[in-house]
PDB file of N, CA and C in Angstrom:
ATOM      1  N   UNK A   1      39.061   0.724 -22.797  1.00  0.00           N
ATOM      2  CA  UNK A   1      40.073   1.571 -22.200  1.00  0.00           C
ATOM      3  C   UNK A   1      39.406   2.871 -21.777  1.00  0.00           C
ATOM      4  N   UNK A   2      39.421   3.229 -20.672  1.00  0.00           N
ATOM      5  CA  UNK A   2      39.049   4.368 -20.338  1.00  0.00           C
ATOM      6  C   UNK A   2      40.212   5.389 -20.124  1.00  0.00           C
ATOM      7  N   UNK A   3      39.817   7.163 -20.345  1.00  0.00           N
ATOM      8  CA  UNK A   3      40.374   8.016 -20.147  1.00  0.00           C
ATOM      9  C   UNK A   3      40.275   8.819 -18.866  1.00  0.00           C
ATOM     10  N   UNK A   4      40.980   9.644 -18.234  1.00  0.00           N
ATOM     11  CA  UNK A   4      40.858  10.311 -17.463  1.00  0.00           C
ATOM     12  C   UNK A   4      40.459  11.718 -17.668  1.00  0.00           C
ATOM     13  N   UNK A   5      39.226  12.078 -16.893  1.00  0.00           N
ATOM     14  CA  UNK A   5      39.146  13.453 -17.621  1.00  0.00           C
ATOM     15  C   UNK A   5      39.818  14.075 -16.829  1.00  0.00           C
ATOM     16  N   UNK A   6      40.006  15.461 -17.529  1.00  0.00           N
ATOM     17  CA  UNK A   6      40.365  16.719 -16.941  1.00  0.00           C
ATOM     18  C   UNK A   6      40.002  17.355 -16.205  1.00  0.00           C
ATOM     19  N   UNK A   7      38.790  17.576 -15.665  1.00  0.00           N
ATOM     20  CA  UNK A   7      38.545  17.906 -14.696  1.00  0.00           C
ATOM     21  C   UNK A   7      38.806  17.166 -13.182  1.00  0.00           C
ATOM     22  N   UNK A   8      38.960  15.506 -13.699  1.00  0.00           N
ATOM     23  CA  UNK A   8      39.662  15.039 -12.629  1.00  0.00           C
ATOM     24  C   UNK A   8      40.686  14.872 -12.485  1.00  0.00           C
ATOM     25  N   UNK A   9      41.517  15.369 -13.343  1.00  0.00           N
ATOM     26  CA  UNK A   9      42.822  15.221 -13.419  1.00  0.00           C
ATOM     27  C   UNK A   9      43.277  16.624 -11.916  1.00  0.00           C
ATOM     28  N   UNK A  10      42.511  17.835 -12.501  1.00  0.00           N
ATOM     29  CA  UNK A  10      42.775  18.722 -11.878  1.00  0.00           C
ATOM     30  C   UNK A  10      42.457  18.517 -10.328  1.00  0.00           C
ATOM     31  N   UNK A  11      41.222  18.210 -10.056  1.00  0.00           N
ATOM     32  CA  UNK A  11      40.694  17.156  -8.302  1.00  0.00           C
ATOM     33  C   UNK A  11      42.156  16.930  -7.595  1.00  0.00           C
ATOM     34  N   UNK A  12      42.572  15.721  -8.530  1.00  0.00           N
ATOM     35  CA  UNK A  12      43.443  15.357  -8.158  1.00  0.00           C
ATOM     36  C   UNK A  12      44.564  15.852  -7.627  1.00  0.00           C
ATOM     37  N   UNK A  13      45.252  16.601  -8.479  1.00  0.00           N
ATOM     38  CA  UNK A  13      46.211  17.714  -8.617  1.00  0.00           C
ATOM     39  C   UNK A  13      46.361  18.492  -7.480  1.00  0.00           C
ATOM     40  N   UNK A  14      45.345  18.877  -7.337  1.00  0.00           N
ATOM     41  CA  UNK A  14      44.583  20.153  -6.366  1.00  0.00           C
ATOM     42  C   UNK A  14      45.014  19.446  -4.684  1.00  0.00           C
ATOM     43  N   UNK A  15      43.932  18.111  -4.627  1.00  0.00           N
ATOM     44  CA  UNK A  15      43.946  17.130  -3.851  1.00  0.00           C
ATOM     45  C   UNK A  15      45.471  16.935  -2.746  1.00  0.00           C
ATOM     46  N   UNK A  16      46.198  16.807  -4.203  1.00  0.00           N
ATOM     47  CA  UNK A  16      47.883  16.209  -3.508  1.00  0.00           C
ATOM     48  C   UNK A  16      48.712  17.547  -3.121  1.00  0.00           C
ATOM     49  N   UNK A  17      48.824  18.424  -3.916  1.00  0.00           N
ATOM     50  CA  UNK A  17      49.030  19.770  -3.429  1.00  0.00           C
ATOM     51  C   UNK A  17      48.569  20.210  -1.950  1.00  0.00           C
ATOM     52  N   UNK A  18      47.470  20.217  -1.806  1.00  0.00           N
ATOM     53  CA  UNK A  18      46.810  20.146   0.126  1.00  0.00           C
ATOM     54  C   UNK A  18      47.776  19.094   0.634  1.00  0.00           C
ATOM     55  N   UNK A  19      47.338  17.918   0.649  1.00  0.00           N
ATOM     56  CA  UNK A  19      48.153  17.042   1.138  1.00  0.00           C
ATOM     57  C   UNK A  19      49.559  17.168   1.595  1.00  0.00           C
ATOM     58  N   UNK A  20      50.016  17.667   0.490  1.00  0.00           N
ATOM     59  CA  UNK A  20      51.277  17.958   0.356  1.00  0.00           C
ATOM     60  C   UNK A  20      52.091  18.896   1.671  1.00  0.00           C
ATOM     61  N   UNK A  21      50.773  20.141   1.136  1.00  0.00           N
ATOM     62  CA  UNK A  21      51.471  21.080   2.671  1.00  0.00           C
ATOM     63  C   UNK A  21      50.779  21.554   3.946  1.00  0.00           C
ATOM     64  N   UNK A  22      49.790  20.278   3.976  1.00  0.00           N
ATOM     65  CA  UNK A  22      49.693  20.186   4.926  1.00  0.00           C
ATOM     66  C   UNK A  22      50.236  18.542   5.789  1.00  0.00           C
ATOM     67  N   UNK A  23      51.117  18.225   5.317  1.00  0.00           N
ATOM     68  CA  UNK A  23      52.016  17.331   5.288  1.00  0.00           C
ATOM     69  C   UNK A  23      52.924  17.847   6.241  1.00  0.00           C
ATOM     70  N   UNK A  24      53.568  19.170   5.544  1.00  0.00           N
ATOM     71  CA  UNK A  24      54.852  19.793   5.478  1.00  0.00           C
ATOM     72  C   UNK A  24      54.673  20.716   6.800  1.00  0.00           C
ATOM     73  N   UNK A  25      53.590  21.185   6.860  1.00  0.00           N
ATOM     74  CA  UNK A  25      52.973  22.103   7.922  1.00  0.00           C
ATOM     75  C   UNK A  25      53.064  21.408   8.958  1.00  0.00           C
ATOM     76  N   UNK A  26      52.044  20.001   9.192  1.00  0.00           N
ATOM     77  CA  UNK A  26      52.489  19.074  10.573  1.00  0.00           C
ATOM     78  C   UNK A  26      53.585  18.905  11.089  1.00  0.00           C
ATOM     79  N   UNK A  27      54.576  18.087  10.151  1.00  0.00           N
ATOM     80  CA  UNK A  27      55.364  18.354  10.911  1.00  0.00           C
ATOM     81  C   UNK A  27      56.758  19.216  11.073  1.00  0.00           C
ATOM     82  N   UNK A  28      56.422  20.002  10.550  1.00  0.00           N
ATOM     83  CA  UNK A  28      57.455  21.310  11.075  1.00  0.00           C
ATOM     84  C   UNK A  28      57.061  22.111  12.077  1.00  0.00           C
ATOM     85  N   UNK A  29      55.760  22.232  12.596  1.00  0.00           N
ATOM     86  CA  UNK A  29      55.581  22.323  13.911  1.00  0.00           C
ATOM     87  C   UNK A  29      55.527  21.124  15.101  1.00  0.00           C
ATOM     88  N   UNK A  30      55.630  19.632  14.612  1.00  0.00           N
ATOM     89  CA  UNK A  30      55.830  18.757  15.457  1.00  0.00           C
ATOM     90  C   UNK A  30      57.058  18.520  15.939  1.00  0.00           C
ATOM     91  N   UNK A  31      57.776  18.848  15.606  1.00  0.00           N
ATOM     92  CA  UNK A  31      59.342  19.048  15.901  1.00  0.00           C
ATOM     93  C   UNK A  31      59.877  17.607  15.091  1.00  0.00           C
ATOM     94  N   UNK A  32      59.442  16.897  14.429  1.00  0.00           N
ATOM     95  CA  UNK A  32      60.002  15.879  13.843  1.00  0.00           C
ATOM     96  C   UNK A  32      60.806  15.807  12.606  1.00  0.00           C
ATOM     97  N   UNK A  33      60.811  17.482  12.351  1.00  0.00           N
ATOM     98  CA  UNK A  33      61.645  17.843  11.144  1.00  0.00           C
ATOM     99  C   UNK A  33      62.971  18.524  11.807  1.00  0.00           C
ATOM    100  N   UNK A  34      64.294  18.560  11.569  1.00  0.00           N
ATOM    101  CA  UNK A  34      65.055  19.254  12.157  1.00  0.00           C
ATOM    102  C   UNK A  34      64.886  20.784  11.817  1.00  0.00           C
ATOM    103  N   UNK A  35      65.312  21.452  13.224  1.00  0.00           N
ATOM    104  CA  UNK A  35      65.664  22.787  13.574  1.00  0.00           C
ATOM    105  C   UNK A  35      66.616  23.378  12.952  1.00  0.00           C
ATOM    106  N   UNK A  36      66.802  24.218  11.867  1.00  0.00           N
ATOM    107  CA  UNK A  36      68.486  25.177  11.725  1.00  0.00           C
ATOM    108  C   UNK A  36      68.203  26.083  12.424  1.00  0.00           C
ATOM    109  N   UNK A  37      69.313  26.483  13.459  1.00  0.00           N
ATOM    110  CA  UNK A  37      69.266  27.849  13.827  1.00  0.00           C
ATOM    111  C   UNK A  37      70.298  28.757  12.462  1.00  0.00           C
ATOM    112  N   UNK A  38      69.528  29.393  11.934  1.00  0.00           N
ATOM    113  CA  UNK A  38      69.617  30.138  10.742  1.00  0.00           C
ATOM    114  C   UNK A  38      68.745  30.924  10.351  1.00  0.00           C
ATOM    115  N   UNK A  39      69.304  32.238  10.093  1.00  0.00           N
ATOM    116  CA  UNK A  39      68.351  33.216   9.380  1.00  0.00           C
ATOM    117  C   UNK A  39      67.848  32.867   7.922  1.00  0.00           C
ATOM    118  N   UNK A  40      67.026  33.464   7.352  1.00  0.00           N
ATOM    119  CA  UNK A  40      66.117  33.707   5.762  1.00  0.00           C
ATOM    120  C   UNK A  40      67.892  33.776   4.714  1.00  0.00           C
ATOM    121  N   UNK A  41      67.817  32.959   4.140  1.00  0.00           N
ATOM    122  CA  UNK A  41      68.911  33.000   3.429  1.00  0.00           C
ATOM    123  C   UNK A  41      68.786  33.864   2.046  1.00  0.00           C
ATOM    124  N   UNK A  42      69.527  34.976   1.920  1.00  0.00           N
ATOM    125  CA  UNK A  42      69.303  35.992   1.075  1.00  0.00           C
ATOM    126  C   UNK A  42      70.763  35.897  -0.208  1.00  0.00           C
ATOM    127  N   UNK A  43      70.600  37.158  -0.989  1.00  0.00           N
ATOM    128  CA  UNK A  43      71.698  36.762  -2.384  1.00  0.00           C
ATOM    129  C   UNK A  43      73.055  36.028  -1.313  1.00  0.00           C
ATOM    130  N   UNK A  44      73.862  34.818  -1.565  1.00  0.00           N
ATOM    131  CA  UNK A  44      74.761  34.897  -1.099  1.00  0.00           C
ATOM    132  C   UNK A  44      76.417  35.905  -1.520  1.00  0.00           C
ATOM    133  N   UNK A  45      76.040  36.334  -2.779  1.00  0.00           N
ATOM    134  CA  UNK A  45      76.846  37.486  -3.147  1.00  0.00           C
ATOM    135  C   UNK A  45      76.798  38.522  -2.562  1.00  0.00           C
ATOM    136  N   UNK A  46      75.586  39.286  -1.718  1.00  0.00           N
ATOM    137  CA  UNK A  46      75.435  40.326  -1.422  1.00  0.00           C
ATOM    138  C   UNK A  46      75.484  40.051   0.282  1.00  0.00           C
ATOM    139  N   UNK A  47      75.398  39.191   0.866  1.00  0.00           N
ATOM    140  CA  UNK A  47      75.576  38.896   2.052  1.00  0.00           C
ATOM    141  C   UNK A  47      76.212  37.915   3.251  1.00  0.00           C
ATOM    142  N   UNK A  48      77.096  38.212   3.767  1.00  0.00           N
ATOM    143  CA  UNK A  48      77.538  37.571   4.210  1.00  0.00           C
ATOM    144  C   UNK A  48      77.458  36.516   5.613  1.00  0.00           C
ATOM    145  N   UNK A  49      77.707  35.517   5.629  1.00  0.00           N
ATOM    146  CA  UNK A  49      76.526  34.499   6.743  1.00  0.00           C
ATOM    147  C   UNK A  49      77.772  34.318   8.126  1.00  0.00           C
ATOM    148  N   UNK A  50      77.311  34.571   9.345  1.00  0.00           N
ATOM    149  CA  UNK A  50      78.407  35.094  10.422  1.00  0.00           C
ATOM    150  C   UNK A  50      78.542  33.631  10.774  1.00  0.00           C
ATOM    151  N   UNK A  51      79.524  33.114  10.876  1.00  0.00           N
ATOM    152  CA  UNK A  51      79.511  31.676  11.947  1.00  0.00           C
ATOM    153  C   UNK A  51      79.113  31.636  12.917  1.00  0.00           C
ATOM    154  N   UNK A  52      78.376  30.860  13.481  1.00  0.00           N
ATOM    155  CA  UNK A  52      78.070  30.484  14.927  1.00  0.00           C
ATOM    156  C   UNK A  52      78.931  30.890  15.808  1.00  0.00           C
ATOM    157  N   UNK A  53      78.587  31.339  16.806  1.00  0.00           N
ATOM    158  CA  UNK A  53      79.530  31.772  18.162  1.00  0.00           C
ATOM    159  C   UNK A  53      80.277  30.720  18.675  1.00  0.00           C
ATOM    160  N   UNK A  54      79.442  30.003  19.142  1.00  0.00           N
ATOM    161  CA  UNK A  54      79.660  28.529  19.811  1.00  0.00           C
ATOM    162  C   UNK A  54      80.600  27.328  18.600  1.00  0.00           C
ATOM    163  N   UNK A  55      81.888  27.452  19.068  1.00  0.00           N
ATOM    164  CA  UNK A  55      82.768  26.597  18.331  1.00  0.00           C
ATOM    165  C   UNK A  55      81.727  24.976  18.401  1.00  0.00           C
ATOM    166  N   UNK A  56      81.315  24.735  18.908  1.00  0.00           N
ATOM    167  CA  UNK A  56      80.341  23.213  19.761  1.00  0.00           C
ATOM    168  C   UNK A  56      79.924  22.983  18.513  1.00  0.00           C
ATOM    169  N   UNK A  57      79.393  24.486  18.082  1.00  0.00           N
ATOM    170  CA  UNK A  57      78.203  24.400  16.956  1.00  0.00           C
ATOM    171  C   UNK A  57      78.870  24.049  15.500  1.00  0.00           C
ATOM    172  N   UNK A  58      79.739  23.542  15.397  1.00  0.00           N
ATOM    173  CA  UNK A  58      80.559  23.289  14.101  1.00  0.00           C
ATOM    174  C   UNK A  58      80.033  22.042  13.556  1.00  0.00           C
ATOM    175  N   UNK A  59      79.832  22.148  12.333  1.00  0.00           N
ATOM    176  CA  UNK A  59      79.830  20.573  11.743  1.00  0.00           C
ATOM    177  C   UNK A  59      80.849  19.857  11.625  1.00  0.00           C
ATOM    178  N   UNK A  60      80.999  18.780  11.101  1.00  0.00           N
ATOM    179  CA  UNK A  60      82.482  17.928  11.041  1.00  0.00           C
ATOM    180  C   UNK A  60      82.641  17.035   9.406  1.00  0.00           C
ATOM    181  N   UNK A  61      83.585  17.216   9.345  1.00  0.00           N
ATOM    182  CA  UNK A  61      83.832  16.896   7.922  1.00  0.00           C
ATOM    183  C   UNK A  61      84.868  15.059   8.178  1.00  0.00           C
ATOM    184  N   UNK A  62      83.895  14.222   7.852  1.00  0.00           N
ATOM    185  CA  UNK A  62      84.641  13.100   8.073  1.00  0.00           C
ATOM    186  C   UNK A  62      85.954  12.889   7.083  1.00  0.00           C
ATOM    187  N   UNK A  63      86.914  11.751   7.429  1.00  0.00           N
ATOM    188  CA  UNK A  63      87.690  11.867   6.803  1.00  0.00           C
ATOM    189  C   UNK A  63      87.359  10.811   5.103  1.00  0.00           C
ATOM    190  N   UNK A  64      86.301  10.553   5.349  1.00  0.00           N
ATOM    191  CA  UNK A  64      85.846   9.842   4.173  1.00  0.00           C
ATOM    192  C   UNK A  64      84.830  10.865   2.667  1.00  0.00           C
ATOM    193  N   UNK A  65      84.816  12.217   3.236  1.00  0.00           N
ATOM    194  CA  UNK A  65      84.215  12.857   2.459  1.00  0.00           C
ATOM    195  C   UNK A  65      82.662  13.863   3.315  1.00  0.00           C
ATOM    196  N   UNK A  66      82.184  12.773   3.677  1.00  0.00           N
ATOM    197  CA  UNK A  66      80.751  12.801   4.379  1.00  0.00           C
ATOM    198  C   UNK A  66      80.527  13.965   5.514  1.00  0.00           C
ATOM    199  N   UNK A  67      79.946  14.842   5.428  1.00  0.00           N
ATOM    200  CA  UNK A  67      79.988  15.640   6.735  1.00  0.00           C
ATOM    201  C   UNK A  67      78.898  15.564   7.820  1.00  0.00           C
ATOM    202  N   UNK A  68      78.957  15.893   8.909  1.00  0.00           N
ATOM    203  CA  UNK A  68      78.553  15.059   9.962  1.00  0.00           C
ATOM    204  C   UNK A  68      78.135  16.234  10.453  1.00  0.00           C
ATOM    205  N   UNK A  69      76.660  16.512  10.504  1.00  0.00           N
ATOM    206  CA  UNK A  69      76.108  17.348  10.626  1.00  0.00           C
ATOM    207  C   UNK A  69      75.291  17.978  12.446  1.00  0.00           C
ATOM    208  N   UNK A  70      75.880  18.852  12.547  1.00  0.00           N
ATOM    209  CA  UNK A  70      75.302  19.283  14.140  1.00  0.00           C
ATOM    210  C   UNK A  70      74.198  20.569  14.011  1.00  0.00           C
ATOM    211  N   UNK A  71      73.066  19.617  14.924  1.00  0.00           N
ATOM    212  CA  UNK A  71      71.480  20.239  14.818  1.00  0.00           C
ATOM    213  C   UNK A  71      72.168  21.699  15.348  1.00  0.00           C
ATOM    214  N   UNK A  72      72.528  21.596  16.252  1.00  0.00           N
ATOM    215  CA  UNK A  72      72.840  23.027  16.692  1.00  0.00           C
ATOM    216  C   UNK A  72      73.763  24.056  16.131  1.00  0.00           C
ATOM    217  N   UNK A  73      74.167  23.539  15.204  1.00  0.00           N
ATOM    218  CA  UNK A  73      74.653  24.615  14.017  1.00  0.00           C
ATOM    219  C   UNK A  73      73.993  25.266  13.143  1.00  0.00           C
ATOM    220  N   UNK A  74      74.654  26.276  12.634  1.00  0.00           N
ATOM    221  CA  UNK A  74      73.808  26.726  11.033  1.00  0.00           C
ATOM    222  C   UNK A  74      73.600  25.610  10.094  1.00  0.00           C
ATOM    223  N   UNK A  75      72.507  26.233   9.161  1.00  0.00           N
ATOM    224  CA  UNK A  75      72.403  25.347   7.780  1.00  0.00           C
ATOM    225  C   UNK A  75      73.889  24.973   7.257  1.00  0.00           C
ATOM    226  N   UNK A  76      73.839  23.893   6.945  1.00  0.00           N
ATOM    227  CA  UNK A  76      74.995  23.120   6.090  1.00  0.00           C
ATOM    228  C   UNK A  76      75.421  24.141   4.906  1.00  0.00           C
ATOM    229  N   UNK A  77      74.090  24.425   4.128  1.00  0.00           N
ATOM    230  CA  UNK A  77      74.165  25.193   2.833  1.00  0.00           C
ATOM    231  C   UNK A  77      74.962  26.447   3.441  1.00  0.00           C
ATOM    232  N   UNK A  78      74.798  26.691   4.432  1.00  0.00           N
ATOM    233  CA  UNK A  78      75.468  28.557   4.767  1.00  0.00           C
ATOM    234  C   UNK A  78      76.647  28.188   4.989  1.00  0.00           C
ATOM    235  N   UNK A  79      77.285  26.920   5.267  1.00  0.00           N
ATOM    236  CA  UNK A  79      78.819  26.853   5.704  1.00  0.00           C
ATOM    237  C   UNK A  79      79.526  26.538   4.016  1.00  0.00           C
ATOM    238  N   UNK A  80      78.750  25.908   3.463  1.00  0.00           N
ATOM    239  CA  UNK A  80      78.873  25.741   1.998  1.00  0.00           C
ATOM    240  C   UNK A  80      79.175  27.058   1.216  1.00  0.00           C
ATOM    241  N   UNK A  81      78.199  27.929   1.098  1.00  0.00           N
ATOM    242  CA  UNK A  81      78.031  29.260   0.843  1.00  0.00           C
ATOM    243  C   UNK A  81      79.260  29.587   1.496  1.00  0.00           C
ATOM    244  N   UNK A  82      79.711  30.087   2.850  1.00  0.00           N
ATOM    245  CA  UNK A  82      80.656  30.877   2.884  1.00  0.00           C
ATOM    246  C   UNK A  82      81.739  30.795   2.461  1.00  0.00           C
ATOM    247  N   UNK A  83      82.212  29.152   2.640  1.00  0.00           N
ATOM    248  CA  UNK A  83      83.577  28.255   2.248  1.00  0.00           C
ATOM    249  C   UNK A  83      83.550  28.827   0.654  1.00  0.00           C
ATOM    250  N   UNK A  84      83.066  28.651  -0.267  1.00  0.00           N
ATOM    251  CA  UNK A  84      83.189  29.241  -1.424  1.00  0.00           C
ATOM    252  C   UNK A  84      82.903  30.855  -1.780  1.00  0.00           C
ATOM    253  N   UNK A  85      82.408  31.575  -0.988  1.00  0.00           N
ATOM    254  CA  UNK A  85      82.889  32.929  -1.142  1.00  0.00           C
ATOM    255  C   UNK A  85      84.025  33.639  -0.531  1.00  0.00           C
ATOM    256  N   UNK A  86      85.020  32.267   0.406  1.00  0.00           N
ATOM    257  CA  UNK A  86      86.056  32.470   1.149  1.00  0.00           C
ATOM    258  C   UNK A  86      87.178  32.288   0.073  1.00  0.00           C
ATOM    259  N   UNK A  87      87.196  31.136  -0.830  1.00  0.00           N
ATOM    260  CA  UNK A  87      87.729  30.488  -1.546  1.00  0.00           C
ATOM    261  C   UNK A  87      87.831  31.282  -2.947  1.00  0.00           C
ATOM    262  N   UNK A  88      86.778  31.625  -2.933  1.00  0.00           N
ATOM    263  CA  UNK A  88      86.772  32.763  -4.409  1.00  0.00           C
ATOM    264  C   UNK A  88      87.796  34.251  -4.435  1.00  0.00           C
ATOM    265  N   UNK A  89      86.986  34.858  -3.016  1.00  0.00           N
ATOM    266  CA  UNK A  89      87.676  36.089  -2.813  1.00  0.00           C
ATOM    267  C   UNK A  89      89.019  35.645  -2.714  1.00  0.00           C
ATOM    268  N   UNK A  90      89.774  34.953  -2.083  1.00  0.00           N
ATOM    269  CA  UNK A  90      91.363  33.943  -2.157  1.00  0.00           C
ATOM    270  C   UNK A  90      91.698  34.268  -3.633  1.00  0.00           C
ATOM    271  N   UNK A  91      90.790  33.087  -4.994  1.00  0.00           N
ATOM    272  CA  UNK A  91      91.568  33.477  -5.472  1.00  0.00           C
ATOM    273  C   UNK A  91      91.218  34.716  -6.655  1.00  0.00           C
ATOM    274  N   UNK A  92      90.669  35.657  -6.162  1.00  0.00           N
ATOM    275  CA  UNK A  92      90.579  37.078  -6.782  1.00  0.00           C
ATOM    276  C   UNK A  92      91.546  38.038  -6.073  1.00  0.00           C
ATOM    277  N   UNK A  93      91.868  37.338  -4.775  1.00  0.00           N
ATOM    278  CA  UNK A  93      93.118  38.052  -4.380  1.00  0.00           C
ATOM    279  C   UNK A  93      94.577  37.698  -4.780  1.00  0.00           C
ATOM    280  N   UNK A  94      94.420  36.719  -5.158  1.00  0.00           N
ATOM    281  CA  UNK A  94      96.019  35.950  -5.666  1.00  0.00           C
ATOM    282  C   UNK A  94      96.675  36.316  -7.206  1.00  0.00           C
ATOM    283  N   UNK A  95      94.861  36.857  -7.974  1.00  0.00           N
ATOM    284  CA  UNK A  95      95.521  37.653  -9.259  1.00  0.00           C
ATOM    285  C   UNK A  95      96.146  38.520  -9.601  1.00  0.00           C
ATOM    286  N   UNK A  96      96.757  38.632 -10.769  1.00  0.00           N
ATOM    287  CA  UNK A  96      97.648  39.851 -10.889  1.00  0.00           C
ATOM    288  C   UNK A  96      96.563  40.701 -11.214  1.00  0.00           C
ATOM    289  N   UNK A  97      97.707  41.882 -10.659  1.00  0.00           N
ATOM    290  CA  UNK A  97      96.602  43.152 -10.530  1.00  0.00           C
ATOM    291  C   UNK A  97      97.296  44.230 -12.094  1.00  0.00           C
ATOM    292  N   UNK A  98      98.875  43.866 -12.686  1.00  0.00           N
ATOM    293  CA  UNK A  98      99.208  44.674 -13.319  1.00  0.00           C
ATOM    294  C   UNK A  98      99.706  43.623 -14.248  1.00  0.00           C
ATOM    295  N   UNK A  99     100.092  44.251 -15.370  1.00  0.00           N
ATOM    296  CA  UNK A  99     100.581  43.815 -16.547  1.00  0.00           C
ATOM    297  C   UNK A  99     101.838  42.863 -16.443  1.00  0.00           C
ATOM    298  N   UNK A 100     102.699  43.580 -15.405  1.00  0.00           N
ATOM    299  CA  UNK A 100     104.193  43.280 -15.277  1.00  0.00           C
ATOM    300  C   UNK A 100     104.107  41.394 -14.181  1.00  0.00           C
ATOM    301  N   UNK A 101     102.943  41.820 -13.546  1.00  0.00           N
ATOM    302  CA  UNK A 101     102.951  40.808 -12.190  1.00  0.00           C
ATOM    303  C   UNK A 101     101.721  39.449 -13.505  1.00  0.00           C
ATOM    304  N   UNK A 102     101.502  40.113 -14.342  1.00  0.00           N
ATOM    305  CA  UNK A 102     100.850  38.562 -15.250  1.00  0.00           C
ATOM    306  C   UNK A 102     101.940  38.440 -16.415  1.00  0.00           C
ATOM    307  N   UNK A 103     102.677  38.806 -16.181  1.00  0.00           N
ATOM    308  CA  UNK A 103     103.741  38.639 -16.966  1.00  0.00           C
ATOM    309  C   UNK A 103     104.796  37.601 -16.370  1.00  0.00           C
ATOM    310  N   UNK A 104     105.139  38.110 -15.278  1.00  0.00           N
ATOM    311  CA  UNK A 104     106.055  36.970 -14.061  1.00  0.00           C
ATOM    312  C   UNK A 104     105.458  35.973 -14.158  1.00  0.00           C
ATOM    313  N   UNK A 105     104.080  36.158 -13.951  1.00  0.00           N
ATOM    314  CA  UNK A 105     103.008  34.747 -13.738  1.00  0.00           C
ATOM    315  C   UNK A 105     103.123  33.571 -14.684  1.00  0.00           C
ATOM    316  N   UNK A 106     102.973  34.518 -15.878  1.00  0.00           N
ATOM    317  CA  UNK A 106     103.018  33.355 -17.363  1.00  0.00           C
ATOM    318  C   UNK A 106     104.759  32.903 -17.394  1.00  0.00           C
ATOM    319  N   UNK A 107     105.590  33.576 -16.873  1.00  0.00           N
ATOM    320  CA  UNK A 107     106.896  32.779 -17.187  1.00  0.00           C
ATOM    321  C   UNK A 107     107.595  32.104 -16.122  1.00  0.00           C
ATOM    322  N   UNK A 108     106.616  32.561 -14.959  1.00  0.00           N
ATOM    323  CA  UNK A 108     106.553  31.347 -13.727  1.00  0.00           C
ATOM    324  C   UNK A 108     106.268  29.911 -14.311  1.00  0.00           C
ATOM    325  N   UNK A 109     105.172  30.229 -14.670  1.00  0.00           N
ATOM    326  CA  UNK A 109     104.170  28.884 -14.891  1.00  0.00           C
ATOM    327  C   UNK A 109     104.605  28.255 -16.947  1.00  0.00           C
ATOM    328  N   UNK A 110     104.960  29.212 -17.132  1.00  0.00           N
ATOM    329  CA  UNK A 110     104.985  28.486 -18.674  1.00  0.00           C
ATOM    330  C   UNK A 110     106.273  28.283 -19.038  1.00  0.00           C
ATOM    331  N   UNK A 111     107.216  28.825 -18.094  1.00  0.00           N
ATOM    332  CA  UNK A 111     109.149  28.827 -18.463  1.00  0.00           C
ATOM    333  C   UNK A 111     109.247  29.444 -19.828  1.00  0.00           C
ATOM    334  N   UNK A 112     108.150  31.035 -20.251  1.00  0.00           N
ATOM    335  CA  UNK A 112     108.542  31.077 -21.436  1.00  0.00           C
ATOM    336  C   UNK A 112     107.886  32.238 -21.922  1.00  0.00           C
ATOM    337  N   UNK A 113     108.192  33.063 -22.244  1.00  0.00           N
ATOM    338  CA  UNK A 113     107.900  34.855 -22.634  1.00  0.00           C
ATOM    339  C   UNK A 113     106.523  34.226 -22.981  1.00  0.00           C
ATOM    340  N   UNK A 114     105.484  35.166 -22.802  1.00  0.00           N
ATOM    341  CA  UNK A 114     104.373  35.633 -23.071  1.00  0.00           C
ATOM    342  C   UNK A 114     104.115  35.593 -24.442  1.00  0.00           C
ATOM    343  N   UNK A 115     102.884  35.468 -25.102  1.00  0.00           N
ATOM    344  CA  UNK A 115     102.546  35.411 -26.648  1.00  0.00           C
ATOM    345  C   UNK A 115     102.334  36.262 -27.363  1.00  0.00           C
ATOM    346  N   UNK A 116     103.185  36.917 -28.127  1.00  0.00           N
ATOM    347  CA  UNK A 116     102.506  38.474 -28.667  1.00  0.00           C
ATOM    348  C   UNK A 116     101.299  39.113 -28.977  1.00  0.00           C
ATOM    349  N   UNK A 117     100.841  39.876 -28.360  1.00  0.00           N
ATOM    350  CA  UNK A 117      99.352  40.477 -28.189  1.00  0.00           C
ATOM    351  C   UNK A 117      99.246  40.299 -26.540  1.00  0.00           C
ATOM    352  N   UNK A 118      99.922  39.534 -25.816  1.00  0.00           N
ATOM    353  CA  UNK A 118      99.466  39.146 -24.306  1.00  0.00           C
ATOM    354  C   UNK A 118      99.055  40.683 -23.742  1.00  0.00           C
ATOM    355  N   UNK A 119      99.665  41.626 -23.939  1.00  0.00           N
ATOM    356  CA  UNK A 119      99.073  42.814 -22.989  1.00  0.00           C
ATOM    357  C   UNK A 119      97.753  43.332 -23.607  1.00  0.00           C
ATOM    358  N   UNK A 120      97.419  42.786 -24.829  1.00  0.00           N
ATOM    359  CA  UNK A 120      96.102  43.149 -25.204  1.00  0.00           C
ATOM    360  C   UNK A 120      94.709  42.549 -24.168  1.00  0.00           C
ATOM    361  N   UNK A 121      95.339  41.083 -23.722  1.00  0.00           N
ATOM    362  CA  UNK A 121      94.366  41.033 -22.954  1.00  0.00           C
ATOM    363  C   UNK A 121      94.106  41.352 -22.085  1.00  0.00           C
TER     364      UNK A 121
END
């Protein structure tokens, strides 16, 4: 039984790593990788990603789940990203803001006075 040494382990290593990006390098300048027109994607908390101008440029959301992706749109991930910082701020806007309005809330939703201590929280 033979072992592999370590020093060729590392060859190796080294080896596939090159390979690797210069793999990645070909063809993303061969054009055989797709194009996003999209900027450097930064915190998505701290920034917000503008939709495409061009309605054309929309992706499509099949009715089976699957979305159906257009080269000439933004990254998928940025429509992802916004839809859930759209969805969040929604519902951080839908909370009560005062004692009295999470009070309605709980006897909206529970048909039933609040639990003593509730304004503690």
């Amino acid at each position: 039984m033979t072992s592999i040494q370590p020093r060729n382990v590392r060859r190796r290593l080294i080896f596939y790593i090159f390979v690797a990006l210069a793999f990645a390098g070909l063809f993303s300048h061969s054009g055989l990788l797709p194009k996003w027109n999209s900027e450097p994607i930064g915190c998505p908390l701290r920034t917000s990603h503008p939709r495409p101008a061009n309605s054309a440029a929309q992706h499509t959301y099949l009715p089976n789940g699957i979305l159906k992706v257009n080269p000439n749109g933004s990254h998928p991930i940025l429509e992802l990203i916004r839809t859930a910082e759209e969805n969040w701020q929604a519902k951080l806007d839908r909370a009560s803001k005062t004692l009295e309005e999470a009070v309605a809330e709980y006897k909206r939703r529970y048909k039933r006075a609040p639990p003593k201590g509730f304004d503690d929280w």
